[in-house]
PDB file of N, CA and C in Angstrom:
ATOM      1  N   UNK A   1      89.431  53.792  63.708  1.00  0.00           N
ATOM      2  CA  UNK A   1      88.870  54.804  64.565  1.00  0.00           C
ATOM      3  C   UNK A   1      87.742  55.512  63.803  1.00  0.00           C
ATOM      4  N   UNK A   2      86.465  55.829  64.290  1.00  0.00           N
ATOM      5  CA  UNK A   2      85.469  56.286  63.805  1.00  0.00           C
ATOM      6  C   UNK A   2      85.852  57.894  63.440  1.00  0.00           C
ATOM      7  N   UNK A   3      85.538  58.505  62.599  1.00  0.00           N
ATOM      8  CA  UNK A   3      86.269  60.255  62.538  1.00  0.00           C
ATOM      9  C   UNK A   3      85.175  60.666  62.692  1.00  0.00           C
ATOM     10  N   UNK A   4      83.807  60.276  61.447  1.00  0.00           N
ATOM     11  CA  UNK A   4      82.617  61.174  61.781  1.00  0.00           C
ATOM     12  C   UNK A   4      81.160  60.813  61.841  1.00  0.00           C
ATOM     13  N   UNK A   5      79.916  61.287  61.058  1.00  0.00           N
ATOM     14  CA  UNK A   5      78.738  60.800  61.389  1.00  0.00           C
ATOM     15  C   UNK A   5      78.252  59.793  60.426  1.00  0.00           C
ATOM     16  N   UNK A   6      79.052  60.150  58.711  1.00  0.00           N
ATOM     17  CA  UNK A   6      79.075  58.966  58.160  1.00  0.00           C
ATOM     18  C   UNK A   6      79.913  57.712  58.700  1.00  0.00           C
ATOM     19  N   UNK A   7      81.102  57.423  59.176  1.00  0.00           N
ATOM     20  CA  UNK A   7      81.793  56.375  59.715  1.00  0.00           C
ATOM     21  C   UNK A   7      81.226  55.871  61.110  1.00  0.00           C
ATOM     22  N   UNK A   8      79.792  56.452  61.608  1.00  0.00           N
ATOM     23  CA  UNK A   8      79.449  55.803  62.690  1.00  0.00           C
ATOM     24  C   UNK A   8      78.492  55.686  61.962  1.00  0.00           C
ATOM     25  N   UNK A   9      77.598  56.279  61.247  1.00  0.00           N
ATOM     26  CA  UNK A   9      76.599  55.551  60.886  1.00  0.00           C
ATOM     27  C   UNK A   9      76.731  54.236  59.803  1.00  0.00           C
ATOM     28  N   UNK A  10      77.704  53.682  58.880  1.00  0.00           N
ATOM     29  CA  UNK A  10      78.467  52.720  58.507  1.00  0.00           C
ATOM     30  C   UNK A  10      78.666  51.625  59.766  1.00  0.00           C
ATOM     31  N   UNK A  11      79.193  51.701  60.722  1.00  0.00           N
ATOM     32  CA  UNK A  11      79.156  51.122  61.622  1.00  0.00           C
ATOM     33  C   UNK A  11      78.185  50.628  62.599  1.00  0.00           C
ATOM     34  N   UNK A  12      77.386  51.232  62.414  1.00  0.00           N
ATOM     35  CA  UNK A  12      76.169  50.815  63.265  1.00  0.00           C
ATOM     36  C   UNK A  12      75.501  50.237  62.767  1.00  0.00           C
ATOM     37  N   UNK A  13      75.336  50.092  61.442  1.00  0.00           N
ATOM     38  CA  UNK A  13      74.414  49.441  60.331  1.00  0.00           C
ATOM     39  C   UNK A  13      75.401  48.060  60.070  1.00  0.00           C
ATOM     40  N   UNK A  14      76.846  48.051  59.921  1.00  0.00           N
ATOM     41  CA  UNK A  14      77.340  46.562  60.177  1.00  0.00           C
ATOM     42  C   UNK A  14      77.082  46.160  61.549  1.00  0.00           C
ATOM     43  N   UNK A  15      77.086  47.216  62.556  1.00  0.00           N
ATOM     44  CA  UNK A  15      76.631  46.575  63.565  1.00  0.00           C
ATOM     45  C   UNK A  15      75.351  45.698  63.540  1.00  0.00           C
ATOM     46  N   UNK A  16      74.262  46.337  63.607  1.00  0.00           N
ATOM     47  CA  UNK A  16      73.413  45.974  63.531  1.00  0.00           C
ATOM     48  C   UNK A  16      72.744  44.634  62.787  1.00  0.00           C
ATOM     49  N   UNK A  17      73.508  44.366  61.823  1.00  0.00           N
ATOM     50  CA  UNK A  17      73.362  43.359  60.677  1.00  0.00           C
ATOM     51  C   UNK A  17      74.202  42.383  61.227  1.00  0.00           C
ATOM     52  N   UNK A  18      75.465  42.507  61.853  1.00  0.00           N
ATOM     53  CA  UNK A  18      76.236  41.566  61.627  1.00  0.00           C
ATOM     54  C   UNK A  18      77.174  41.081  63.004  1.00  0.00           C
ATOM     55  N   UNK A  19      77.055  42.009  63.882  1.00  0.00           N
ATOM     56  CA  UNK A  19      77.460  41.858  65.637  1.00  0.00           C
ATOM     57  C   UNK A  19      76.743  41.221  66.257  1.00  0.00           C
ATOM     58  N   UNK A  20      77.094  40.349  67.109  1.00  0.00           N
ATOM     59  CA  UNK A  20      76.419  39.586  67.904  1.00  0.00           C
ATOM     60  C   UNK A  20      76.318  40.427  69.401  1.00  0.00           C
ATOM     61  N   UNK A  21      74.844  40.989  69.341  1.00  0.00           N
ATOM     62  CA  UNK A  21      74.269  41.925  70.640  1.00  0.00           C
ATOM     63  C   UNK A  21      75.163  41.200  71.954  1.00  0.00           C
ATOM     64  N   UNK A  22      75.727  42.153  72.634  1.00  0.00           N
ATOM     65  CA  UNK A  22      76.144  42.131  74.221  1.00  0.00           C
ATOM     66  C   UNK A  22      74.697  41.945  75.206  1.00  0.00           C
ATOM     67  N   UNK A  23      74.220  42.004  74.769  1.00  0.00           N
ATOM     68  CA  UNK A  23      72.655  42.266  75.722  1.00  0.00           C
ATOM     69  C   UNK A  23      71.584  40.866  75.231  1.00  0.00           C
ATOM     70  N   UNK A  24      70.910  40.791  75.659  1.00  0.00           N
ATOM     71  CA  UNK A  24      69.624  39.879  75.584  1.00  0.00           C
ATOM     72  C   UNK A  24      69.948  38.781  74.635  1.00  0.00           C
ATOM     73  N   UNK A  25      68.863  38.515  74.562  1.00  0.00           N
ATOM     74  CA  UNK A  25      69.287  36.628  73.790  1.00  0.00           C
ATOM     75  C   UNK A  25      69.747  36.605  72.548  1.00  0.00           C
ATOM     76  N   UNK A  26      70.403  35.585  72.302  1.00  0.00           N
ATOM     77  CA  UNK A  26      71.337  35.190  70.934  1.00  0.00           C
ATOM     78  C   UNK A  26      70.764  34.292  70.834  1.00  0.00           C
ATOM     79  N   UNK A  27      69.035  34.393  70.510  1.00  0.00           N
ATOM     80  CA  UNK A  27      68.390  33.088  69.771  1.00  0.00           C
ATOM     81  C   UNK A  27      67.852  34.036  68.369  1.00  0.00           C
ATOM     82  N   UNK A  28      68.183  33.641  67.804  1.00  0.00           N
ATOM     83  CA  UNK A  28      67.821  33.768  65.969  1.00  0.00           C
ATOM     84  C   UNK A  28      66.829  34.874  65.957  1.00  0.00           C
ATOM     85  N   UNK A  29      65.752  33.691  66.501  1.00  0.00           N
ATOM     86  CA  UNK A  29      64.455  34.576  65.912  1.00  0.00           C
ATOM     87  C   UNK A  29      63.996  35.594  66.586  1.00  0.00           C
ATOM     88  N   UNK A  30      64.922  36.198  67.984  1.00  0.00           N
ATOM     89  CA  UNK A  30      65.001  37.485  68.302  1.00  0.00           C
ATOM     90  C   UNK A  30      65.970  38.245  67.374  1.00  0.00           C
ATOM     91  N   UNK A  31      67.115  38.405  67.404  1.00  0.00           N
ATOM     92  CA  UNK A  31      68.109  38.263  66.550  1.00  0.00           C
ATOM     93  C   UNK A  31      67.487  39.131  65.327  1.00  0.00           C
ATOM     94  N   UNK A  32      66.875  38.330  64.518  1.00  0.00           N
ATOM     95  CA  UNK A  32      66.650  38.333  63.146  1.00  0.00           C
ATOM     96  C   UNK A  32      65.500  39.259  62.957  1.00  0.00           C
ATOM     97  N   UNK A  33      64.595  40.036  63.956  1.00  0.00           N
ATOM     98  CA  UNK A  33      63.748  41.454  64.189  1.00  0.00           C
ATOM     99  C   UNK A  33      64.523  42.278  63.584  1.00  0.00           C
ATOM    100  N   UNK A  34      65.517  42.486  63.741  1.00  0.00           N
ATOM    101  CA  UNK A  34      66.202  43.880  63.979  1.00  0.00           C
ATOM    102  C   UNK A  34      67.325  43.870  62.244  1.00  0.00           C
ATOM    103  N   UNK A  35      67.376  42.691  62.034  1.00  0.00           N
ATOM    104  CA  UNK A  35      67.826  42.771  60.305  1.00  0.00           C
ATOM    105  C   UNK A  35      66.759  42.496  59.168  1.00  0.00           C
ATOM    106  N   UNK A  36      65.738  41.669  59.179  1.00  0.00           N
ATOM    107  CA  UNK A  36      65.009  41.563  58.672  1.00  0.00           C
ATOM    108  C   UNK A  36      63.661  43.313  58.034  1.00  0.00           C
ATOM    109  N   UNK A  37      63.472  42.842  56.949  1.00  0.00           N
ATOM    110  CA  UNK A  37      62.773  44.263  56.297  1.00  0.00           C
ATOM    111  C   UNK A  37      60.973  43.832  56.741  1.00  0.00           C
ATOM    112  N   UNK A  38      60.472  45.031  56.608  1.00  0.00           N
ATOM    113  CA  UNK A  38      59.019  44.974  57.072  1.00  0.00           C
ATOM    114  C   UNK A  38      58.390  43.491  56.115  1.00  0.00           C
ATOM    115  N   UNK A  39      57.846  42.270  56.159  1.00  0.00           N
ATOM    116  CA  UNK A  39      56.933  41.854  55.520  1.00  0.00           C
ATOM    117  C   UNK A  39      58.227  40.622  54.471  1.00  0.00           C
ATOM    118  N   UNK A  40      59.224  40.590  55.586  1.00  0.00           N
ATOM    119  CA  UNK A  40      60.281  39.787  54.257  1.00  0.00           C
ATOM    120  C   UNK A  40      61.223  39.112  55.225  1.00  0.00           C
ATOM    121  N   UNK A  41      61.471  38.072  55.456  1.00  0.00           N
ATOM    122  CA  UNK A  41      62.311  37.050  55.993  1.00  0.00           C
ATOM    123  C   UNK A  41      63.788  36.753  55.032  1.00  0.00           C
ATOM    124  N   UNK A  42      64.917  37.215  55.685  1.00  0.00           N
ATOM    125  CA  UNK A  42      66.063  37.112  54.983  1.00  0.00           C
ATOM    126  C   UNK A  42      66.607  35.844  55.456  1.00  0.00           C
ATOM    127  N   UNK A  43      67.183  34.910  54.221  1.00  0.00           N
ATOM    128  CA  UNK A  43      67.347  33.649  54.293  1.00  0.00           C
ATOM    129  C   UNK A  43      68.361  32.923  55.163  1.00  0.00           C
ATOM    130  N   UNK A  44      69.172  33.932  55.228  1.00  0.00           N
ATOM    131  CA  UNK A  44      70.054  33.570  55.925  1.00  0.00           C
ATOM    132  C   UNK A  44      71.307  34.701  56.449  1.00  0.00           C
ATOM    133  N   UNK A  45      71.637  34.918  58.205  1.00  0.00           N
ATOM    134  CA  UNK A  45      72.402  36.168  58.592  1.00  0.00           C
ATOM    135  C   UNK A  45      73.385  35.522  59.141  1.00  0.00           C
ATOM    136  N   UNK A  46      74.601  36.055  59.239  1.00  0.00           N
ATOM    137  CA  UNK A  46      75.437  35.971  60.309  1.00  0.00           C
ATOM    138  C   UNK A  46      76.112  36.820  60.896  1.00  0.00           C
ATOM    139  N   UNK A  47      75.582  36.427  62.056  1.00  0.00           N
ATOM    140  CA  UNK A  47      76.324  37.396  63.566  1.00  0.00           C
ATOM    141  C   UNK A  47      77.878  37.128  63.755  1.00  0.00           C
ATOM    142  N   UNK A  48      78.786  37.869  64.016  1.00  0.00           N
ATOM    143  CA  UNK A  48      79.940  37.427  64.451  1.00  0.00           C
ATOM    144  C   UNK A  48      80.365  38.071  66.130  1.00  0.00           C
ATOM    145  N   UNK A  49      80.427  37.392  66.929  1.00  0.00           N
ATOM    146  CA  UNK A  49      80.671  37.462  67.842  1.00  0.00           C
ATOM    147  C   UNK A  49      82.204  38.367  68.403  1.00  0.00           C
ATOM    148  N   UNK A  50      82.391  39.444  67.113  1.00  0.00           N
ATOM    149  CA  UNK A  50      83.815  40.512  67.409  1.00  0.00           C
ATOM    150  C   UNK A  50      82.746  41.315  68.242  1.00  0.00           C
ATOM    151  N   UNK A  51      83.895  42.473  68.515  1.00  0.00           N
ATOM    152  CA  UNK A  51      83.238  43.919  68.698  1.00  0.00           C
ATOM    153  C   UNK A  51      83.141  44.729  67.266  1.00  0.00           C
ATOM    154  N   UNK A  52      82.398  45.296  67.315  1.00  0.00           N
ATOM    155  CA  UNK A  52      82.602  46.867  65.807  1.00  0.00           C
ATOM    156  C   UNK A  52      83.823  47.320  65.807  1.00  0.00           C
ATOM    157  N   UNK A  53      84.474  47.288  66.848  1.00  0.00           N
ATOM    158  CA  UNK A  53      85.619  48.260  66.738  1.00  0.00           C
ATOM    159  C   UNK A  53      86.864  47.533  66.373  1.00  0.00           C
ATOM    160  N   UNK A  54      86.711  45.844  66.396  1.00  0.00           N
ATOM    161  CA  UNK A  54      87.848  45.411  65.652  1.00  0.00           C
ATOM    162  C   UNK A  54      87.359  45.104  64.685  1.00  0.00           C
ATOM    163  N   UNK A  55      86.514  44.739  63.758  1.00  0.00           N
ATOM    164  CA  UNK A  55      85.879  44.827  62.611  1.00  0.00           C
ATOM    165  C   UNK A  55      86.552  45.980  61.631  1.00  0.00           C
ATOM    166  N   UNK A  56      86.245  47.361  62.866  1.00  0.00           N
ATOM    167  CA  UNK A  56      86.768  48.986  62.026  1.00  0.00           C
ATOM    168  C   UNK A  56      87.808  48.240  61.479  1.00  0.00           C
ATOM    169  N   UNK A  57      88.834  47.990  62.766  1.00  0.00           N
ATOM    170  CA  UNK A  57      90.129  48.415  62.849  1.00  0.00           C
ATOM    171  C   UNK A  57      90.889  47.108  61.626  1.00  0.00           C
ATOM    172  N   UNK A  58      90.622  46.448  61.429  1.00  0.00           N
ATOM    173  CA  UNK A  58      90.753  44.764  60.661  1.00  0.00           C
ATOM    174  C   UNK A  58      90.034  46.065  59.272  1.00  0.00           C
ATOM    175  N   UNK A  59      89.332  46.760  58.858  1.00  0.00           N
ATOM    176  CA  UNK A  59      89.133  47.489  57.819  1.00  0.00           C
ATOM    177  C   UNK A  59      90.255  48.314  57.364  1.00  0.00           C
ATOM    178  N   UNK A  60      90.497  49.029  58.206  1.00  0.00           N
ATOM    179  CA  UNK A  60      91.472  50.385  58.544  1.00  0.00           C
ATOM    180  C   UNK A  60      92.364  49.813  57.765  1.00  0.00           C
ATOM    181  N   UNK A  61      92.634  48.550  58.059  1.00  0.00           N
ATOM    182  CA  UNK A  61      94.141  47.979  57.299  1.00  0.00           C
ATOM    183  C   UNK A  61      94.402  47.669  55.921  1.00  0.00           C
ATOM    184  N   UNK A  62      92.874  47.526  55.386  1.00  0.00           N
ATOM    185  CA  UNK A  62      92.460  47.291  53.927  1.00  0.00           C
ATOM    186  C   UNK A  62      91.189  48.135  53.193  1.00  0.00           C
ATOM    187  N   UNK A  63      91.810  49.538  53.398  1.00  0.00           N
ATOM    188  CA  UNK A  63      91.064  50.483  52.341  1.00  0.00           C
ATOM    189  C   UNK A  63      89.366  49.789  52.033  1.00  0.00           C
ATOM    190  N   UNK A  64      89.862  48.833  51.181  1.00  0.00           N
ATOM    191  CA  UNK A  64      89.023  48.425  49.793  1.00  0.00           C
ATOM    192  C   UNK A  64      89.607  47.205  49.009  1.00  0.00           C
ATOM    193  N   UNK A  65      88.490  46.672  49.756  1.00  0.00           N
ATOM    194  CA  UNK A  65      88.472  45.233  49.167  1.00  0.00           C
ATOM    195  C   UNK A  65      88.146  44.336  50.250  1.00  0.00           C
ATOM    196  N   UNK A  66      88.476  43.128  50.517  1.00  0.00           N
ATOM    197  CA  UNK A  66      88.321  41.849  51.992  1.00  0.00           C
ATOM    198  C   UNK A  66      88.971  41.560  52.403  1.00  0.00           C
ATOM    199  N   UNK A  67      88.700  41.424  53.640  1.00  0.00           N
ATOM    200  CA  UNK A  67      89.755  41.015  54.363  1.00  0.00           C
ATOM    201  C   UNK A  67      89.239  39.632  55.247  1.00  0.00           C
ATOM    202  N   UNK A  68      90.446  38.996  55.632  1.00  0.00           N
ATOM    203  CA  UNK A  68      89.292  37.252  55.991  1.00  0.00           C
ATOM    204  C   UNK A  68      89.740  36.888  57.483  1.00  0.00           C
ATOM    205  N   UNK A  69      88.785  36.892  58.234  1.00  0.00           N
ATOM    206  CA  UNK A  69      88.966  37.000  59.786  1.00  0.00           C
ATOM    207  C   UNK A  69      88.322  35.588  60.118  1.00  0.00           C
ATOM    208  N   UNK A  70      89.058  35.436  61.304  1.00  0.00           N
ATOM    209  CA  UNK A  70      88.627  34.008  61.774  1.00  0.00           C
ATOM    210  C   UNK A  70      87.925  34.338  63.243  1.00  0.00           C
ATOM    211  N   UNK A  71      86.040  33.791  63.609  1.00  0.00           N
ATOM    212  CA  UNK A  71      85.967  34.522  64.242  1.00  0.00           C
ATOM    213  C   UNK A  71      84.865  32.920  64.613  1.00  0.00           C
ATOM    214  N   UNK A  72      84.262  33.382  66.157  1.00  0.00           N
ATOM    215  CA  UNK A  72      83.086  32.594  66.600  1.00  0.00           C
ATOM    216  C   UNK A  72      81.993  33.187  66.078  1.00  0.00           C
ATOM    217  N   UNK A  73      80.871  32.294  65.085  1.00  0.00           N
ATOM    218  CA  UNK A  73      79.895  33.235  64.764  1.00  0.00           C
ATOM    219  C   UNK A  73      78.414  32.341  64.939  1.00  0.00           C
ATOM    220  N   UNK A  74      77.435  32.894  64.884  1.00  0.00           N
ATOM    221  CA  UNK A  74      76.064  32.501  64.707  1.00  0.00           C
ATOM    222  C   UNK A  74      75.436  32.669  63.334  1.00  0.00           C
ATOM    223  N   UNK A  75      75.317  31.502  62.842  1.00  0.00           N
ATOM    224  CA  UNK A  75      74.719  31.751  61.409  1.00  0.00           C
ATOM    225  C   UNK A  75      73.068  31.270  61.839  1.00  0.00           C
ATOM    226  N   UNK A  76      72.197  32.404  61.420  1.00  0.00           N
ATOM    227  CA  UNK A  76      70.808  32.109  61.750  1.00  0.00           C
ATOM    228  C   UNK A  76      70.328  31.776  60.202  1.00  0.00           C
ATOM    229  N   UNK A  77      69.335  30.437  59.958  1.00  0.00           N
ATOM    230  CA  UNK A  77      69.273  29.870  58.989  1.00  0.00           C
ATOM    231  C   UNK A  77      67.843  29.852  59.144  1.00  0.00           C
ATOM    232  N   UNK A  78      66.656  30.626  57.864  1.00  0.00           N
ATOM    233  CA  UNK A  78      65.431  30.789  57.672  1.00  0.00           C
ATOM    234  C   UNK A  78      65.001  29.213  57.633  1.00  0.00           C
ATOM    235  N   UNK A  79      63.815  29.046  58.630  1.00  0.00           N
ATOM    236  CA  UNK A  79      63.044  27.686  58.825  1.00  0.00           C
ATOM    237  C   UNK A  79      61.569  27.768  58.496  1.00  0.00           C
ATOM    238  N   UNK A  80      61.271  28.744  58.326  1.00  0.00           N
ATOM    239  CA  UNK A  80      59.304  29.352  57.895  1.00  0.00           C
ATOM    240  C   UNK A  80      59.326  30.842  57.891  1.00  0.00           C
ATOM    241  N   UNK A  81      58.656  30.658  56.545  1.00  0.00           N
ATOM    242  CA  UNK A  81      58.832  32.311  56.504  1.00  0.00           C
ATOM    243  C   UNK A  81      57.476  32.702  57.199  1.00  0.00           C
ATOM    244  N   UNK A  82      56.467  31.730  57.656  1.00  0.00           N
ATOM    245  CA  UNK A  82      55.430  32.921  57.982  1.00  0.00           C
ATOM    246  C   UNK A  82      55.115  31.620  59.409  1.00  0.00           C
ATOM    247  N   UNK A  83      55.003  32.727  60.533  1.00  0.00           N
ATOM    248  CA  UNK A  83      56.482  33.790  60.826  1.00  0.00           C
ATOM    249  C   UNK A  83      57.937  33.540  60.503  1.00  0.00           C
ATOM    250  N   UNK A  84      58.405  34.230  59.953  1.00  0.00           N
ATOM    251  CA  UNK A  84      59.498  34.251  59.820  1.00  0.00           C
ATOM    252  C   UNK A  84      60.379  33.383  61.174  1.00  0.00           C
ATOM    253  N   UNK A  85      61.203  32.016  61.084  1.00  0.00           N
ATOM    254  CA  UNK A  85      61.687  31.737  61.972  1.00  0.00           C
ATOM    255  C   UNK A  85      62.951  30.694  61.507  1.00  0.00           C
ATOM    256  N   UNK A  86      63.757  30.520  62.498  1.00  0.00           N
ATOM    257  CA  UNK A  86      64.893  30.588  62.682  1.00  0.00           C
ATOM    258  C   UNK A  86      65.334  29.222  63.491  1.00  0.00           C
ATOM    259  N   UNK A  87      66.481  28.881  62.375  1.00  0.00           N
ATOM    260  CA  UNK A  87      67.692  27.456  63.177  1.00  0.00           C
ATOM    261  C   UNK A  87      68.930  28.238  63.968  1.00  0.00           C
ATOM    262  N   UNK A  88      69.241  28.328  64.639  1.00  0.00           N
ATOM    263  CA  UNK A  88      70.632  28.859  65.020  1.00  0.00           C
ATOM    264  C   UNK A  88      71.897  27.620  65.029  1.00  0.00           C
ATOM    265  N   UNK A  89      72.502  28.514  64.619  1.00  0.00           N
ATOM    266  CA  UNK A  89      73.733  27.276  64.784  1.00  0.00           C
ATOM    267  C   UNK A  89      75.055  28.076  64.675  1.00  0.00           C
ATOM    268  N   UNK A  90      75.886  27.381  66.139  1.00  0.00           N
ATOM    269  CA  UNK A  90      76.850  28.197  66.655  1.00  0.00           C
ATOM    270  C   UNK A  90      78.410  27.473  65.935  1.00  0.00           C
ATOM    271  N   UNK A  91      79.395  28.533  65.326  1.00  0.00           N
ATOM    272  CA  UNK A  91      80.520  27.826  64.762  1.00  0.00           C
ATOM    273  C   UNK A  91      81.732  28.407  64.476  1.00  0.00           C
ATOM    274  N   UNK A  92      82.534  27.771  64.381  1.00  0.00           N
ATOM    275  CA  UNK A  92      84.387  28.703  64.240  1.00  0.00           C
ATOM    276  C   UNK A  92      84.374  28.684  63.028  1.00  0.00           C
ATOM    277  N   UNK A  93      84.829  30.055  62.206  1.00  0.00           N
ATOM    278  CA  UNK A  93      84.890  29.925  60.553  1.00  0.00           C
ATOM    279  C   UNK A  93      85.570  31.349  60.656  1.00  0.00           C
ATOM    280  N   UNK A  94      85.939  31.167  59.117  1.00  0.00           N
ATOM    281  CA  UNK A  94      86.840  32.463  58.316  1.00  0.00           C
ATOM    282  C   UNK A  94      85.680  32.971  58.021  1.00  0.00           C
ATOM    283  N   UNK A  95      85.579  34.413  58.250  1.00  0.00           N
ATOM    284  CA  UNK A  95      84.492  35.266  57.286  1.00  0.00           C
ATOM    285  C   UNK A  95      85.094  35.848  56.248  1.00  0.00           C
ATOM    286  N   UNK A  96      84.703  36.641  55.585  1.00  0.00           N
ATOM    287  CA  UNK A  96      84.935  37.694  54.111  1.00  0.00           C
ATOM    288  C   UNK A  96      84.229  38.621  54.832  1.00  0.00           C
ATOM    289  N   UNK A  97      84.996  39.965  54.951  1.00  0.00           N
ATOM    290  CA  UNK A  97      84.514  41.223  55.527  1.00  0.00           C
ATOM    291  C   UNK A  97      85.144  42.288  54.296  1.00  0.00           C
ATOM    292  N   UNK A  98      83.996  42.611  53.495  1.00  0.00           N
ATOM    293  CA  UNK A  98      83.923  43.474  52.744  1.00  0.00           C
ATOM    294  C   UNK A  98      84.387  44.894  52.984  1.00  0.00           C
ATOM    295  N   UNK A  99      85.702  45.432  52.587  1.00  0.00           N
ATOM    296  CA  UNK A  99      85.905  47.232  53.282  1.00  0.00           C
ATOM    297  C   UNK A  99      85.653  48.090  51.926  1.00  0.00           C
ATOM    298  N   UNK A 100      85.127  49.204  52.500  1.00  0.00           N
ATOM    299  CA  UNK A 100      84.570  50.728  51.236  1.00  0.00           C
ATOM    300  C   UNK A 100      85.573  51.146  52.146  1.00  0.00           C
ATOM    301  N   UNK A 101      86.578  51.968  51.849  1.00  0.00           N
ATOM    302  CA  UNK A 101      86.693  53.274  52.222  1.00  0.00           C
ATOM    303  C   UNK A 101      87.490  53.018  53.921  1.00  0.00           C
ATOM    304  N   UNK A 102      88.116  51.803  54.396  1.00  0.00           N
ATOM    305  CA  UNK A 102      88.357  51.568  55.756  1.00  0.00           C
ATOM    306  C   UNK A 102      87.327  51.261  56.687  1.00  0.00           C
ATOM    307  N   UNK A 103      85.643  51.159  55.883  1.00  0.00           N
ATOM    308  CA  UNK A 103      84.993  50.781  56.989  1.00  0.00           C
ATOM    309  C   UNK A 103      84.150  49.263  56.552  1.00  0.00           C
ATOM    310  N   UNK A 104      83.859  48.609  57.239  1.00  0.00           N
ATOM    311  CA  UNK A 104      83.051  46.970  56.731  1.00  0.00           C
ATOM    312  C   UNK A 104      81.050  47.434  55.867  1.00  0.00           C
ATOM    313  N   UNK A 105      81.446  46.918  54.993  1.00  0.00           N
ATOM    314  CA  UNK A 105      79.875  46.988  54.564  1.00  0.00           C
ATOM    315  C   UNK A 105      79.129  46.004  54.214  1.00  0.00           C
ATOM    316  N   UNK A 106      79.736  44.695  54.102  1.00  0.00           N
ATOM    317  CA  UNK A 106      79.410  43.319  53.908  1.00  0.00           C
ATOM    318  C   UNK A 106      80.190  42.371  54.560  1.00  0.00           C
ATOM    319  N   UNK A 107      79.119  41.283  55.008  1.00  0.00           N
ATOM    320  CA  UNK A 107      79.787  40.110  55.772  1.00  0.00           C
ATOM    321  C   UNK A 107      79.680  38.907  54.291  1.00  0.00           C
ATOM    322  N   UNK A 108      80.472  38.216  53.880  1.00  0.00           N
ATOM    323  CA  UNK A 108      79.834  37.266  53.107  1.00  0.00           C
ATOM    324  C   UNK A 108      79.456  36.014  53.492  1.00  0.00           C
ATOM    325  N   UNK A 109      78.310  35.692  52.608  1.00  0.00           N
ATOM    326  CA  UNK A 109      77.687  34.434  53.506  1.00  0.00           C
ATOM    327  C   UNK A 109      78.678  33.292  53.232  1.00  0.00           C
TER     328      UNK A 109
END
């Protein structure tokens, strides 16, 4: 359960990095706008197709440290960095979900 403005803002930033958007397309190289830094193509992301809120809650249970979830995900895989663009490829796998503190701060690749 989120308590305050740090634990939503934690969350929105795994969101953002690592949720697979409810809304508009789940092609990569839209996708990959919104994690990527000004002027720098990151090599490789993955989306997982949970909600944030079982992500939290799969945290909640492990303080600190990982916890390993089996989930449908999109791994977007760098194809040219200029423009920056994108393989998608859709797949069932265990992740490594990194917890600080009860909340996720890393997906591992």
């Amino acid at each position: 359960m989120l308590c305050n403005n740090r634990d939503t803002a934690f969350a929105k930033y795994f969101k953002r990095k690592h949720i697979l958007p409810r809304k508009g397309s789940h092609d990569c190289n839209n996708m990959m706008i919104n994690v990527n830094e000004i002027n720098q193509c990151k090599s490789i992301n993955t989306f997982m197709k949970d909600k944030v809120t079982l992500v939290v809650a799969l945290c909640s249970t492990k303080k600190n440290g990982f916890v390993t979830h089996k989930s449908d995900v999109i791994d977007c895989i760098m194809i040219s960095s200029k423009p920056c663009s994108y393989q998608t490829l859709t797949l069932r796998k265990n992740k490594r979900i990194k917890c600080e503190n009860g909340l996720p701060v890393h997906l591992e690749a």
